[in-house]
Protein backbone atom coordinates (compact mmCIF):
# COMPACT_ATOMS: atom_id res chain seq x y z
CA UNK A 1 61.84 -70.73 17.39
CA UNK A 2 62.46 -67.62 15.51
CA UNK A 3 64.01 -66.05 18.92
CA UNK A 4 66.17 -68.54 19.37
CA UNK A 5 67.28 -67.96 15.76
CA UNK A 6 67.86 -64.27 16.49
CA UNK A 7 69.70 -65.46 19.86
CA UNK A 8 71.98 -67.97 17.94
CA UNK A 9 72.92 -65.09 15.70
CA UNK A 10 74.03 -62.91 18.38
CA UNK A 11 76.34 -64.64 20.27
CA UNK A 12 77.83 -66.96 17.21
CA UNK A 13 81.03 -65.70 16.35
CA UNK A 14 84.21 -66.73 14.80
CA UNK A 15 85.57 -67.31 18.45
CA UNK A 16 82.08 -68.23 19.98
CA UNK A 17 79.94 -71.14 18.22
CA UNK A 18 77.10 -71.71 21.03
CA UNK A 19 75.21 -75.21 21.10
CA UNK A 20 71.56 -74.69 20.26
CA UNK A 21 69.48 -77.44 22.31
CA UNK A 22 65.81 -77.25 20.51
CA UNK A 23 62.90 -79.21 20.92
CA UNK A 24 61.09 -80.78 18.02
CA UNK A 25 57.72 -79.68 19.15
CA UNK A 26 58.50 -75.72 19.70
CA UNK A 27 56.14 -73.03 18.73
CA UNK A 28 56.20 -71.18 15.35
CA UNK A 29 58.70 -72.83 13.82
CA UNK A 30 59.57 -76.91 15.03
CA UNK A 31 63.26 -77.55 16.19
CA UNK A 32 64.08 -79.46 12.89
CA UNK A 33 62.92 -76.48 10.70
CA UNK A 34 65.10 -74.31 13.31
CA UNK A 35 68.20 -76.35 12.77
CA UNK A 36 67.99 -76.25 8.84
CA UNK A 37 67.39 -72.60 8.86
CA UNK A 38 70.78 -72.18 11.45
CA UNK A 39 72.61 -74.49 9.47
CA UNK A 40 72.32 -72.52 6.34
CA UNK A 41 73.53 -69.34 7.77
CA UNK A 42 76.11 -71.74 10.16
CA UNK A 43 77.16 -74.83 7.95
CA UNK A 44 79.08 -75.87 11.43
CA UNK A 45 76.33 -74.88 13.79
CA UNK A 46 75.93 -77.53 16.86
CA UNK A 47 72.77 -78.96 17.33
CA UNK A 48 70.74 -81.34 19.57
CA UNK A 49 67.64 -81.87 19.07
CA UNK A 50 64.87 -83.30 21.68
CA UNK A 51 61.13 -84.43 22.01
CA UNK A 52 59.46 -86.62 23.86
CA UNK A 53 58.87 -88.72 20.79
CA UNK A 54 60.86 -90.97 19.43
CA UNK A 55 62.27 -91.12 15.89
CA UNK A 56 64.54 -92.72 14.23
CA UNK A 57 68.63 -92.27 15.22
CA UNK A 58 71.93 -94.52 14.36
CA UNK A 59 74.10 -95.85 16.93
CA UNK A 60 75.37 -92.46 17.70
CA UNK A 61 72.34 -91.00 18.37
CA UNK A 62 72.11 -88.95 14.76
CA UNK A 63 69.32 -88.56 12.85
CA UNK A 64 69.12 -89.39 8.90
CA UNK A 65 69.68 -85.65 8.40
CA UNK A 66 73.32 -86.02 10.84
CA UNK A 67 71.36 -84.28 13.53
CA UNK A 68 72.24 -85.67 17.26
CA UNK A 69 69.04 -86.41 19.19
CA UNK A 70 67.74 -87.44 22.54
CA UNK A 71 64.38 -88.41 23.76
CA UNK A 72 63.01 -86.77 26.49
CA UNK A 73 62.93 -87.58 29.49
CA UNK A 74 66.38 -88.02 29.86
CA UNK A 75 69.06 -88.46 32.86
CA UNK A 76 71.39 -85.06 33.31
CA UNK A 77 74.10 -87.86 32.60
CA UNK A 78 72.19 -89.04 29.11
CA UNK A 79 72.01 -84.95 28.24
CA UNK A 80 76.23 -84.75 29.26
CA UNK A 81 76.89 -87.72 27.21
CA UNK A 82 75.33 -86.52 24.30
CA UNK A 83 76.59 -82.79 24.25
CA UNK A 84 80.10 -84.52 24.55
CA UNK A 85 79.03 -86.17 21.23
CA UNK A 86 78.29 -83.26 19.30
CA UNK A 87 80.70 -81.12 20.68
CA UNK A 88 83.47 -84.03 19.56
CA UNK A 89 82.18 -84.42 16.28
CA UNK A 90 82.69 -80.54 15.82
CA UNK A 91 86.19 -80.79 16.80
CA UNK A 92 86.59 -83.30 14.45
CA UNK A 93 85.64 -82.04 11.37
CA UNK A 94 87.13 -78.81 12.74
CA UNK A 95 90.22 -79.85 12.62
CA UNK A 96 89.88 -82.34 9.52
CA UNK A 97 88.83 -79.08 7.56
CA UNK A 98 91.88 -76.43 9.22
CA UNK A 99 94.17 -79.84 7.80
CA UNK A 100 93.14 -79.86 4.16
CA UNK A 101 93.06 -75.59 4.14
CA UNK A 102 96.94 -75.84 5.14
């Protein structure tokens, strides 16, 4: 957890936002408690979570918290799909947000 919060630090840039992918069951520090730490330091950090449990999503695969989510096990073509999604929304409310700074 805490590694892959030092990782995620390193290689996020303003050119360079990486996804993090983080299980909800990780060591030290769970993948939920993870993404709230990243996304106070990143307010636009991509996230998808996974666990072999299931909880509670929308139609779009989001958590109540806005985080995307997929249960494990999962098809490659399940895991594609769903990085699409977040990876869309981000470009989204990228460029909803570079529209109202202009």
């Amino acid at each position: 957890g805490e590694t892959a919060l030092d990782l995620y630090k390193q290689l996020a840039s303003e050119d360079n936002e990486p996804l993090l992918i983080a299980d909800l069951g990780l060591p030290e520090i769970d993948g939920r408690t993870l993404s709230l730490k990243l996304q106070q330091q990143f307010p636009s950090a991509r996230i998808l979570l996974t666990s072999g449990y299931k909880i509670e999503t929308n139609l779009a695969g989001q958590t109540a918290d806005g985080l995307f989510f997929i249960k494990k096990p999962f098809e490659p073509s399940a895991l594609i799909t769903t990085i699409e999604r977040v990876l869309k929304q981000h470009e989204q409310q990228d460029s909803t947000s570079s529209r109202g700074s202009t």
